[in-house]
C-alpha atoms as a PDB file:
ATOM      1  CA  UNK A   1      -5.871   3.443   1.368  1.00  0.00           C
ATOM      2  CA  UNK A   2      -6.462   6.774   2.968  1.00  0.00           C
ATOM      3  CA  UNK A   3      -5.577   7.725   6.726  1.00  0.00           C
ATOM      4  CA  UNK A   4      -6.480  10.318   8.954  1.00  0.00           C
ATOM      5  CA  UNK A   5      -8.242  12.612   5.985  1.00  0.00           C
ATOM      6  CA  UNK A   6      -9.852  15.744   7.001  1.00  0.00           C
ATOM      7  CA  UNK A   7     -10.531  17.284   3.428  1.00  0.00           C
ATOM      8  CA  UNK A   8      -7.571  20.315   4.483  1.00  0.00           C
ATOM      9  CA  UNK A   9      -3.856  20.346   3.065  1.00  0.00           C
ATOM     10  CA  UNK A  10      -1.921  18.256   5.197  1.00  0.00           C
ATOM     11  CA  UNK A  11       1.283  20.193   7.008  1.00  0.00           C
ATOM     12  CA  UNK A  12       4.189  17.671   7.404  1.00  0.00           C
ATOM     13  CA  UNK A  13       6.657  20.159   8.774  1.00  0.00           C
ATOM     14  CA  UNK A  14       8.760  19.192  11.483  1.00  0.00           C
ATOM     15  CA  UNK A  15       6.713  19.502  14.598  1.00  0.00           C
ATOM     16  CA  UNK A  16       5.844  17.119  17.431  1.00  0.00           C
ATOM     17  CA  UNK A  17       3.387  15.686  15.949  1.00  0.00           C
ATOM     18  CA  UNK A  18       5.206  14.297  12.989  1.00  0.00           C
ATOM     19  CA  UNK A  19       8.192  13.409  14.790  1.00  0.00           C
ATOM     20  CA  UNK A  20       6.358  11.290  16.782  1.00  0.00           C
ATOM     21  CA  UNK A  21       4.507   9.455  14.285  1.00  0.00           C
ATOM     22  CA  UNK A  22       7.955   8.972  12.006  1.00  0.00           C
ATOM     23  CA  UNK A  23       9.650   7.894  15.303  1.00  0.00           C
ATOM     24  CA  UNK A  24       6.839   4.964  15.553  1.00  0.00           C
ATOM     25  CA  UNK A  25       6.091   3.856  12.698  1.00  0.00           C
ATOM     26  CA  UNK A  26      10.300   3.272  12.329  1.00  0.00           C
ATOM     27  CA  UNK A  27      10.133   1.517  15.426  1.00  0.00           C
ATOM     28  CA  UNK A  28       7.825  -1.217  13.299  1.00  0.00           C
ATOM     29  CA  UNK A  29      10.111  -1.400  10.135  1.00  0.00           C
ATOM     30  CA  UNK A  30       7.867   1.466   8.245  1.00  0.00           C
ATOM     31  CA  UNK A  31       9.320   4.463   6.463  1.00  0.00           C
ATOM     32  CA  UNK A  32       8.197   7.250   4.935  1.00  0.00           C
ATOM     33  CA  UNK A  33       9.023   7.165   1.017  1.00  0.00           C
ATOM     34  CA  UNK A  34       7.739  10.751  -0.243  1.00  0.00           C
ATOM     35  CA  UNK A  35       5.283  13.370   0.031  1.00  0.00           C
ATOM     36  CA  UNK A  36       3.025  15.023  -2.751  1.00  0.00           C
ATOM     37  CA  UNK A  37       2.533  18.420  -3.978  1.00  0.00           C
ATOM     38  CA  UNK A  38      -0.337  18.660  -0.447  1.00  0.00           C
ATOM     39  CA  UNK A  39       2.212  17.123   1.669  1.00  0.00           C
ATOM     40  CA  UNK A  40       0.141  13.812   2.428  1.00  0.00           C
ATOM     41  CA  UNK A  41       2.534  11.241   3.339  1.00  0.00           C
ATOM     42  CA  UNK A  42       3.109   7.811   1.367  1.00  0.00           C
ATOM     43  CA  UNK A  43       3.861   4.786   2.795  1.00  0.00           C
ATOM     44  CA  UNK A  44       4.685   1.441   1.133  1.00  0.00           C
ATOM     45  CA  UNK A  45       3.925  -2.160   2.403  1.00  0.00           C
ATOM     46  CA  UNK A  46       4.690  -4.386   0.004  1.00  0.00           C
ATOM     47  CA  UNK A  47       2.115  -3.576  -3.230  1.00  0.00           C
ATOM     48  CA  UNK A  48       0.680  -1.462  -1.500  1.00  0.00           C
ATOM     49  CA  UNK A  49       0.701   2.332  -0.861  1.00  0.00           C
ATOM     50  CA  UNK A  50      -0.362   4.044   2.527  1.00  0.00           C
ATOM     51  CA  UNK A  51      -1.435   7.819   1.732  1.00  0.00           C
ATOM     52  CA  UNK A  52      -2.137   9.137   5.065  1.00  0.00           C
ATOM     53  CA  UNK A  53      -2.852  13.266   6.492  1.00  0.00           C
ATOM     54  CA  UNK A  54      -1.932  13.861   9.971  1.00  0.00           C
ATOM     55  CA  UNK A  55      -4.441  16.432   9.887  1.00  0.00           C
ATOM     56  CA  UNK A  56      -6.973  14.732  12.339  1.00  0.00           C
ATOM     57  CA  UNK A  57      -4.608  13.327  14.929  1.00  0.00           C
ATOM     58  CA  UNK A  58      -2.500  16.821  15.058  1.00  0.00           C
ATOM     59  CA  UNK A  59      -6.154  18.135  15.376  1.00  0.00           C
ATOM     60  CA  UNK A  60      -7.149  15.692  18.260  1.00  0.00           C
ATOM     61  CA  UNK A  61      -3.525  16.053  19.646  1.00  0.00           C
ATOM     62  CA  UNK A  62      -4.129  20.191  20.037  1.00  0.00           C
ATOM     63  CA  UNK A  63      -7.489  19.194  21.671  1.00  0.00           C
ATOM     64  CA  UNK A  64      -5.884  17.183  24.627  1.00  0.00           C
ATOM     65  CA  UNK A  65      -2.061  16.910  24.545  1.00  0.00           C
ATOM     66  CA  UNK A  66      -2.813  13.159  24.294  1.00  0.00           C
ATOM     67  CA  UNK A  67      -0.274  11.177  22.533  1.00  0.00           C
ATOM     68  CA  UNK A  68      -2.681   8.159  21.877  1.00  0.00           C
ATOM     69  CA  UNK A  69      -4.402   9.890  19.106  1.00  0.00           C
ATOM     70  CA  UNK A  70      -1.239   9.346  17.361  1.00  0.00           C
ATOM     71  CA  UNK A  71      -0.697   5.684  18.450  1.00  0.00           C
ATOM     72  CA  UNK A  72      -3.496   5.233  17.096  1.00  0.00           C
ATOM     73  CA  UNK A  73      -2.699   5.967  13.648  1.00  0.00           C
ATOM     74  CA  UNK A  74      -0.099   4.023  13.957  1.00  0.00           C
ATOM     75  CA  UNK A  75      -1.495   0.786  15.026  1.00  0.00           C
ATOM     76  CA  UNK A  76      -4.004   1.653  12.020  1.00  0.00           C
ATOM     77  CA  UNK A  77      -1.492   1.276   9.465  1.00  0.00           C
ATOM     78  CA  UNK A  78       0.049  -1.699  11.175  1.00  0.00           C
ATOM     79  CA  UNK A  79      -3.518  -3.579  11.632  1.00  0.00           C
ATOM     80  CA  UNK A  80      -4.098  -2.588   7.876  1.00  0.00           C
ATOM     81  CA  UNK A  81      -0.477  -4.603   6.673  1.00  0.00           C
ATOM     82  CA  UNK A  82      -1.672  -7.391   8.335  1.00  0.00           C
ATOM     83  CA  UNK A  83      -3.878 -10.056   7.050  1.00  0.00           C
ATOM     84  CA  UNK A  84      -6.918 -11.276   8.824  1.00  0.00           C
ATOM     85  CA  UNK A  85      -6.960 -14.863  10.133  1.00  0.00           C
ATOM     86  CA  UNK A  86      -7.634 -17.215   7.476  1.00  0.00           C
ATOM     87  CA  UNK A  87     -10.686 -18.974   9.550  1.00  0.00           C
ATOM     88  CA  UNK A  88     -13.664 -17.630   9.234  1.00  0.00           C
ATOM     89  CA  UNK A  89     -14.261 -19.572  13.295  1.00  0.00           C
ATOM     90  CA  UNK A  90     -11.307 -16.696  14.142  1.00  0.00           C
ATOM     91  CA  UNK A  91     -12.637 -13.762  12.968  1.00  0.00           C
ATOM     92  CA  UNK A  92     -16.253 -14.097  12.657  1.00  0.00           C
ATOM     93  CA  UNK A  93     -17.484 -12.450  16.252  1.00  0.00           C
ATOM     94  CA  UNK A  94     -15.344  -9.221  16.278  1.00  0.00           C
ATOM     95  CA  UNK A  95     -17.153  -8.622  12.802  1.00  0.00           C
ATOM     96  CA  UNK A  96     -18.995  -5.206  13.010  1.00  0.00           C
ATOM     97  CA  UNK A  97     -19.334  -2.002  11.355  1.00  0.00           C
ATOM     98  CA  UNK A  98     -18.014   1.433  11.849  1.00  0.00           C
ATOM     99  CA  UNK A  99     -19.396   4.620  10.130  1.00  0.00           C
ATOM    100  CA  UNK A 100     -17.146   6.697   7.761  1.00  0.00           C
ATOM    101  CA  UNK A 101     -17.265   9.902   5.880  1.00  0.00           C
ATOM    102  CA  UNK A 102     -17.226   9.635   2.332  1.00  0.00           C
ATOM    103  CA  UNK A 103     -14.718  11.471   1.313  1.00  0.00           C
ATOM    104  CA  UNK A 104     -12.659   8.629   2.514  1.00  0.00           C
ATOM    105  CA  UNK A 105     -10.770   6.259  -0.290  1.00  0.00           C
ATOM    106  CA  UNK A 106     -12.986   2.861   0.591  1.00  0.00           C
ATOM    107  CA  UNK A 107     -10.731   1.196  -2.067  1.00  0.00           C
ATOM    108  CA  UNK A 108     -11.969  -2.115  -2.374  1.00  0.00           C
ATOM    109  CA  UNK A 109     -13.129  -2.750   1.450  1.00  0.00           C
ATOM    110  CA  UNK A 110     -16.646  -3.632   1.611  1.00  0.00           C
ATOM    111  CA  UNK A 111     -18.745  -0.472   2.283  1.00  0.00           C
ATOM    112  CA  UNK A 112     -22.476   0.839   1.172  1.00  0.00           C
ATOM    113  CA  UNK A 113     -23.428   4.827   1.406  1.00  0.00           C
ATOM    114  CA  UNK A 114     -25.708   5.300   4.148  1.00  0.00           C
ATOM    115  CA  UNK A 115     -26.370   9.154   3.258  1.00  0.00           C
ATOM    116  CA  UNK A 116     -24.922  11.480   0.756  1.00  0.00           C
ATOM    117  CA  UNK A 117     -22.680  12.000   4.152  1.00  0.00           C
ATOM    118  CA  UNK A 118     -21.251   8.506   5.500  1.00  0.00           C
ATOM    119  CA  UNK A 119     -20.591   5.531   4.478  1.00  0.00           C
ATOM    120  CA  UNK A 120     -20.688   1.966   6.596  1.00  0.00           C
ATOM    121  CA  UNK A 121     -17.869  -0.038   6.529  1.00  0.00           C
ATOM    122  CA  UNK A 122     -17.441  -3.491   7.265  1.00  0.00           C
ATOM    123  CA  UNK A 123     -14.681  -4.175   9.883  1.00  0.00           C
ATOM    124  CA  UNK A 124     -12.938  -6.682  12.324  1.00  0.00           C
ATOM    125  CA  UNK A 125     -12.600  -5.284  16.021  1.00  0.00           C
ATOM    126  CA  UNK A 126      -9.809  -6.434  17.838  1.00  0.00           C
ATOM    127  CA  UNK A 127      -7.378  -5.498  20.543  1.00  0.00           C
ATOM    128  CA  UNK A 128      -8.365  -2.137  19.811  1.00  0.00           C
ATOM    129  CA  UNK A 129      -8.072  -1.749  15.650  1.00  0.00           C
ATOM    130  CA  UNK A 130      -9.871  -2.125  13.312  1.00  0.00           C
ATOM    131  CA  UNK A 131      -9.416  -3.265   9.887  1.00  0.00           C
ATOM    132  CA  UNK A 132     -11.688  -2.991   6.919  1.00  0.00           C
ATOM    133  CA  UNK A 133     -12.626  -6.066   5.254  1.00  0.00           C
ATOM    134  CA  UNK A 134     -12.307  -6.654   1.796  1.00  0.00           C
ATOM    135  CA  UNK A 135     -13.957  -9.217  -0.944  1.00  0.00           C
ATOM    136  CA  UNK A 136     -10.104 -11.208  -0.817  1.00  0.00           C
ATOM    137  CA  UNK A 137     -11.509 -11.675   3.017  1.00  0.00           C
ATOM    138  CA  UNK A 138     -14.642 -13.119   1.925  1.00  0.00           C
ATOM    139  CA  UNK A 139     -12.678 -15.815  -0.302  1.00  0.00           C
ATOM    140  CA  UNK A 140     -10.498 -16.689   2.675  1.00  0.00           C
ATOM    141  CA  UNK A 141     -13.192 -17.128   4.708  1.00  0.00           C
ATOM    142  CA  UNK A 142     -15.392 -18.828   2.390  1.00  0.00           C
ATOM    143  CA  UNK A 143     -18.295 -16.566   3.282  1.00  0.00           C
ATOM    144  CA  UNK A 144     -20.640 -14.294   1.143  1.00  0.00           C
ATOM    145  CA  UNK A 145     -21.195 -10.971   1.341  1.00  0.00           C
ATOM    146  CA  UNK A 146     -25.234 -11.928   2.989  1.00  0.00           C
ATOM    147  CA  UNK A 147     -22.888 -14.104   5.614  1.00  0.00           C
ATOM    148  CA  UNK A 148     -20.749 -11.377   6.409  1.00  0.00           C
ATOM    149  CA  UNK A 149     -23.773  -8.532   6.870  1.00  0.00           C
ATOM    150  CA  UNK A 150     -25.748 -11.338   8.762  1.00  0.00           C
ATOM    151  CA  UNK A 151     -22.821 -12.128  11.629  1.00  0.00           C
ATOM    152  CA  UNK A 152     -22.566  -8.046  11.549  1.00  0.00           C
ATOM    153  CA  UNK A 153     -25.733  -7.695  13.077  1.00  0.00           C
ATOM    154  CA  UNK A 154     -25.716 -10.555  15.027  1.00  0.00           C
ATOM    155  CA  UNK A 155     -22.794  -9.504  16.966  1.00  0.00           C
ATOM    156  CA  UNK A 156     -24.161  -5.950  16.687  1.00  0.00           C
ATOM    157  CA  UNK A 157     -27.388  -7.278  18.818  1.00  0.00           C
ATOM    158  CA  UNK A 158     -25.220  -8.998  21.384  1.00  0.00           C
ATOM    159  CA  UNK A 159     -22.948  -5.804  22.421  1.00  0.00           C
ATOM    160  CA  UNK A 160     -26.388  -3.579  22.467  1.00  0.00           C
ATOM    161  CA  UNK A 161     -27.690  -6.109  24.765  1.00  0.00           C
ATOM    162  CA  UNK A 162     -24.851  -5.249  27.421  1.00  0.00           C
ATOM    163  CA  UNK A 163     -24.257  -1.522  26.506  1.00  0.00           C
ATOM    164  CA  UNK A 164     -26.578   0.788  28.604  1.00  0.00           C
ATOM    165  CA  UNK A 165     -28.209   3.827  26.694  1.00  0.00           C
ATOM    166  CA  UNK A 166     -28.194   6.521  29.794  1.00  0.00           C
ATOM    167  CA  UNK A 167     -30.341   9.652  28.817  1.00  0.00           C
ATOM    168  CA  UNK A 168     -30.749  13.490  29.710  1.00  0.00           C
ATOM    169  CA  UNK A 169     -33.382  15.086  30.753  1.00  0.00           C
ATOM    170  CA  UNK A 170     -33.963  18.307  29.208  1.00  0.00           C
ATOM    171  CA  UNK A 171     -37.439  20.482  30.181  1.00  0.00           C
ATOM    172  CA  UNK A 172     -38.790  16.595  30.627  1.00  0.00           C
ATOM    173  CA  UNK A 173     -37.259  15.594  27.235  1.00  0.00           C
ATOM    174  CA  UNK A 174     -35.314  12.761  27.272  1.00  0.00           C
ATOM    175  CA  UNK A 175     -32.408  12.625  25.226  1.00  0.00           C
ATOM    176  CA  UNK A 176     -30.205   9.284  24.892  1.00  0.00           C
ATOM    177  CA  UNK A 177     -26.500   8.445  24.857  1.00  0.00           C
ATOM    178  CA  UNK A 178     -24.708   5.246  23.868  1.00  0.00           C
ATOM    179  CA  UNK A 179     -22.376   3.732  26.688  1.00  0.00           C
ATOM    180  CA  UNK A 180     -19.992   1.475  24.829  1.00  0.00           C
ATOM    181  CA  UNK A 181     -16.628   0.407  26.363  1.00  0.00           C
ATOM    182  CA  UNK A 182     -14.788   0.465  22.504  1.00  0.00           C
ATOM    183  CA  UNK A 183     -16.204   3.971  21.596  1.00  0.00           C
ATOM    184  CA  UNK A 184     -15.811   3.786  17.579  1.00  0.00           C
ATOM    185  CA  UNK A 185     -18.392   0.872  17.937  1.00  0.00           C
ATOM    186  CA  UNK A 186     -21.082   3.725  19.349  1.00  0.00           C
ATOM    187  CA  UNK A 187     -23.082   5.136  16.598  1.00  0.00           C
ATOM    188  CA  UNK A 188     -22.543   1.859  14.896  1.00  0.00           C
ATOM    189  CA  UNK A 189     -24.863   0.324  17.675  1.00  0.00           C
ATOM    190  CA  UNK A 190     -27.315   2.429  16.145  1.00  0.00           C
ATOM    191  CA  UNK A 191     -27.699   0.083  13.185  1.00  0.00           C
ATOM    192  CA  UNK A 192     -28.495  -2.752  15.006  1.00  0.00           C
ATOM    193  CA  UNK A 193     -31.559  -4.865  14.338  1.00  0.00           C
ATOM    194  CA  UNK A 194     -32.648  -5.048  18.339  1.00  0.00           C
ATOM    195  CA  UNK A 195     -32.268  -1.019  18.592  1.00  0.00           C
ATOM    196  CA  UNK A 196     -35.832  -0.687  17.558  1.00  0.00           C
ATOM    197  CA  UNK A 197     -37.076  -2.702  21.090  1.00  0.00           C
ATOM    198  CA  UNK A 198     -34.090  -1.138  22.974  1.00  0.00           C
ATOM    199  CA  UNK A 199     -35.306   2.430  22.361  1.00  0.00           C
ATOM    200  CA  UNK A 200     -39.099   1.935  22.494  1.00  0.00           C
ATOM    201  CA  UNK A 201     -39.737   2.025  25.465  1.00  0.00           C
ATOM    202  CA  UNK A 202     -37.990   6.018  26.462  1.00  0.00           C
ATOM    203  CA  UNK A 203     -37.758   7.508  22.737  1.00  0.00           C
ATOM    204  CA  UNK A 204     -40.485   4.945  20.512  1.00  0.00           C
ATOM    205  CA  UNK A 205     -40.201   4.431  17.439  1.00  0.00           C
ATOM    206  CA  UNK A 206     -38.935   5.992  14.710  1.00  0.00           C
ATOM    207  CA  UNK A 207     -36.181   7.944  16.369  1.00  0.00           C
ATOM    208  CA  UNK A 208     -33.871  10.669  15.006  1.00  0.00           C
ATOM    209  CA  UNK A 209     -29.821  10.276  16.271  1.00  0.00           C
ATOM    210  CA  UNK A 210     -27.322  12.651  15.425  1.00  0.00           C
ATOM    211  CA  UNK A 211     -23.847  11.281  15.090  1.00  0.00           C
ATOM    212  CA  UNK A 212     -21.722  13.903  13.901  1.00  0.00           C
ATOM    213  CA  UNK A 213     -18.014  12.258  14.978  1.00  0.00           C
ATOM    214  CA  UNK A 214     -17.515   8.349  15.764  1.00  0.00           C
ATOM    215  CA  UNK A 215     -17.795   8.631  19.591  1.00  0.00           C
ATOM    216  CA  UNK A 216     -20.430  10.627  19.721  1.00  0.00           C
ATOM    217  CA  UNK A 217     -24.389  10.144  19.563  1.00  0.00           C
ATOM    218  CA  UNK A 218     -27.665  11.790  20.687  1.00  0.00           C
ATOM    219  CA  UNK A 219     -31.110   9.867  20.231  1.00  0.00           C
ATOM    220  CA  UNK A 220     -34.375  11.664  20.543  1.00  0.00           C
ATOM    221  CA  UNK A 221     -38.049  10.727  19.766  1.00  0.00           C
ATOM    222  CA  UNK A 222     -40.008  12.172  17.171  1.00  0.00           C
ATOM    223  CA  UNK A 223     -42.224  14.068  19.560  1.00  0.00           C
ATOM    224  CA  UNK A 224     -39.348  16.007  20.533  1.00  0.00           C
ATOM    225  CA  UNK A 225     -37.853  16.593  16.894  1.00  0.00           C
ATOM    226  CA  UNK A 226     -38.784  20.158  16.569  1.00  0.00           C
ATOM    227  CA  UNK A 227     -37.687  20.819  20.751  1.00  0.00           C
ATOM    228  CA  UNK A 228     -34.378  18.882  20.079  1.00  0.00           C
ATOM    229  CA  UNK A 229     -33.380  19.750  16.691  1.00  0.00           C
ATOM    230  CA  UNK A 230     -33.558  23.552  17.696  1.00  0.00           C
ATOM    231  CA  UNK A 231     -31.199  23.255  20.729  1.00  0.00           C
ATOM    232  CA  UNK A 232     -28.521  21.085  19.979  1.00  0.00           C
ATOM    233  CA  UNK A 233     -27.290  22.261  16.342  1.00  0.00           C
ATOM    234  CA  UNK A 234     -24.093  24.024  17.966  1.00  0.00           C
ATOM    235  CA  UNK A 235     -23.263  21.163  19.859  1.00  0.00           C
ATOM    236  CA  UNK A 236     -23.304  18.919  17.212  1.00  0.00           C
ATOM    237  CA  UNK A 237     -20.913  21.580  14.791  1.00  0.00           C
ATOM    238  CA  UNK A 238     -18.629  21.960  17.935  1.00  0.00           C
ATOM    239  CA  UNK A 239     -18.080  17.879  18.347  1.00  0.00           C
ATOM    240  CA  UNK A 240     -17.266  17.980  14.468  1.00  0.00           C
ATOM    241  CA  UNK A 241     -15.375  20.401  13.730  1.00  0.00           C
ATOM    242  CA  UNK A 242     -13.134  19.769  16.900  1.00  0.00           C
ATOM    243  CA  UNK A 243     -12.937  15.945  16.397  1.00  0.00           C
ATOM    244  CA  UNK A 244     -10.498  14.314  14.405  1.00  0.00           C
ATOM    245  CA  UNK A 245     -12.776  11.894  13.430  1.00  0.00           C
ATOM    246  CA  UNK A 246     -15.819  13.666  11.892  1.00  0.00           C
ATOM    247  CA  UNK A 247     -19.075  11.977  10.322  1.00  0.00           C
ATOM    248  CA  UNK A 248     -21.885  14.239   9.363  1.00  0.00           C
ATOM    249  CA  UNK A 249     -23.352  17.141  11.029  1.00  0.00           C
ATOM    250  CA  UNK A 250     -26.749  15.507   9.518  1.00  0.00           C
ATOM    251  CA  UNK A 251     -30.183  15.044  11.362  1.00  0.00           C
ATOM    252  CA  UNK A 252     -31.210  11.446  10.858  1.00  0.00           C
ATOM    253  CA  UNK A 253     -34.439   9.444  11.099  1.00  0.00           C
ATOM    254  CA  UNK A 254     -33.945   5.768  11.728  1.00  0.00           C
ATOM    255  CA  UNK A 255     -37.479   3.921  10.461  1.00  0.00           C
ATOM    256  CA  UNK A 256     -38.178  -0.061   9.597  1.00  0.00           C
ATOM    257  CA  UNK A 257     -37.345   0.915   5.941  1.00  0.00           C
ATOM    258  CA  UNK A 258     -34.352   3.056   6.357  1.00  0.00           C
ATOM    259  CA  UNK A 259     -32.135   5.533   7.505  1.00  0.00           C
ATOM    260  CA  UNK A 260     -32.401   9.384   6.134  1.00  0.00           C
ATOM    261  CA  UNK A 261     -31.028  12.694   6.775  1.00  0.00           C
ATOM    262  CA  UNK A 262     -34.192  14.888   7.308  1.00  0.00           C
ATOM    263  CA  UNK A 263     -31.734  18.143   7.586  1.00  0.00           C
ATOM    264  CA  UNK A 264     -28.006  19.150   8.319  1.00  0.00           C
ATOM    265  CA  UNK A 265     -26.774  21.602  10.262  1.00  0.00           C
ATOM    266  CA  UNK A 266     -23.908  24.325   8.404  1.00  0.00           C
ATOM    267  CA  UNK A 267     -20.268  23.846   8.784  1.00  0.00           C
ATOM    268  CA  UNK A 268     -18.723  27.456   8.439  1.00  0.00           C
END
């Protein structure tokens, strides 16, 4: 499996960065075996090999000198050696989804292409990682695939029950925001079956989101498509292009039928 890639070679020269994510992943048993001819990093647990780019987190890290962003990698890799409880009664309401590009290496987790863009990925939420769920997961638990999609939403529904959606007001335009606690649950919200009723009232129905990195959202209506979709185009390159943790610089329409990207906005 694939961490951390941006799509750019990957620069694993001595530099704070690095040290500090060799220093902590030794402090949990992990080494790092090799590199390849682009410098990604491989890591193995067991059968298994970790390629991962410290190209997003040194990006994120240059942002805001903040040290988590690397942490975070590492508790990735960790949550990702571990195995998921083997009752389906311990797992089954941290079961969401989070939103991925797809140039990522989905292996054999459970995923389905949203746009030519993303990807959503099935995952278990807990004390703050998450971990992609595979069809092994689904024997363990004795579940289906249906099952698994069905508690998805369900728990989906209950966090967008308690999570606000504040909005701007822009020449009388509203435009909404997401306010989730665990922020790479936000434009995942967006997929949930109650959304429809929880927007309605301020932006009706259909609505157009952009989402272009995973803690990051703006909702619209479709009156305000053309007033929206002219203003915001450099905000939404800026957010993914300085983001470590891009999704798609795309324009989408959220309807009863489905989710489409009705334009994109250039990445120079």
């Amino acid at each position: 499996m694939l961490f951390g890639l941006l799509g750019c070679k990957a620069k694993a020269k001595k530099d704070f960065v690095f040290d500090e994510f060799k220093s902590q992943i030794e402090k949990y048993g992990m080494r790092i075996d090799s590199f390849d001819e682009t410098e990604l990093i491989y890591i193995s647990q067991g059968e298994t090999t970790l390629k991962v780019s410290l190209d997003n987190v040194r990006k994120n890290y240059e942002r805001d000198k903040d040290t988590s962003h690397i942490s975070d990698l590492v508790q990735t890799l960790i949550s990702n050696s571990l195995e998921l409880p083997s009752k389906w009664t311990d797992v089954q309401n941290d079961i969401y989804i989070s939103l991925f590009p797809n140039y990522y290496e989905f292996a054999d987790s459970l995923h389905s292409k949203v746009t030519d863009e993303f990807s959503k990925v099935y995952i278990h939420s807990g004390q703050g990682k998450l971990t992609w769920i595979t069809p092994d997961d689904l024997k363990k638990w004795n579940i289906t695939e249906a099952d698994l999609d069905k508690q998805a939403n369900q728990n989906a529904d209950k966090l967008l029950a308690v999570t606000p959606i504040s909005f701007d007001t822009i020449e009388n335009r509203k435009v909404g925001l997401i306010e989730v606690e665990h922020t790479s649950l936000k434009p995942a919200l967006l997929f949930a079956p109650s959304m429809k009723e929880k927007v309605k009232k301020d932006f009706g129905f259909p609505f157009y989101a952009v989402i272009p990195v995973r803690d990051f959202c703006y909702i619209f209506s479709e009156k305000d498509f053309n007033f929206f979709s002219a203003r915001i185009g450099q905000i939404v390159i800026d957010e993914y292009k300085k983001s470590g943790y891009p999704i798609t610089t795309e324009i989408l329409k959220f309807t009863d039928k489905e989710v489409k990207a009705v334009g994109k906005y250039p990445v120079k």
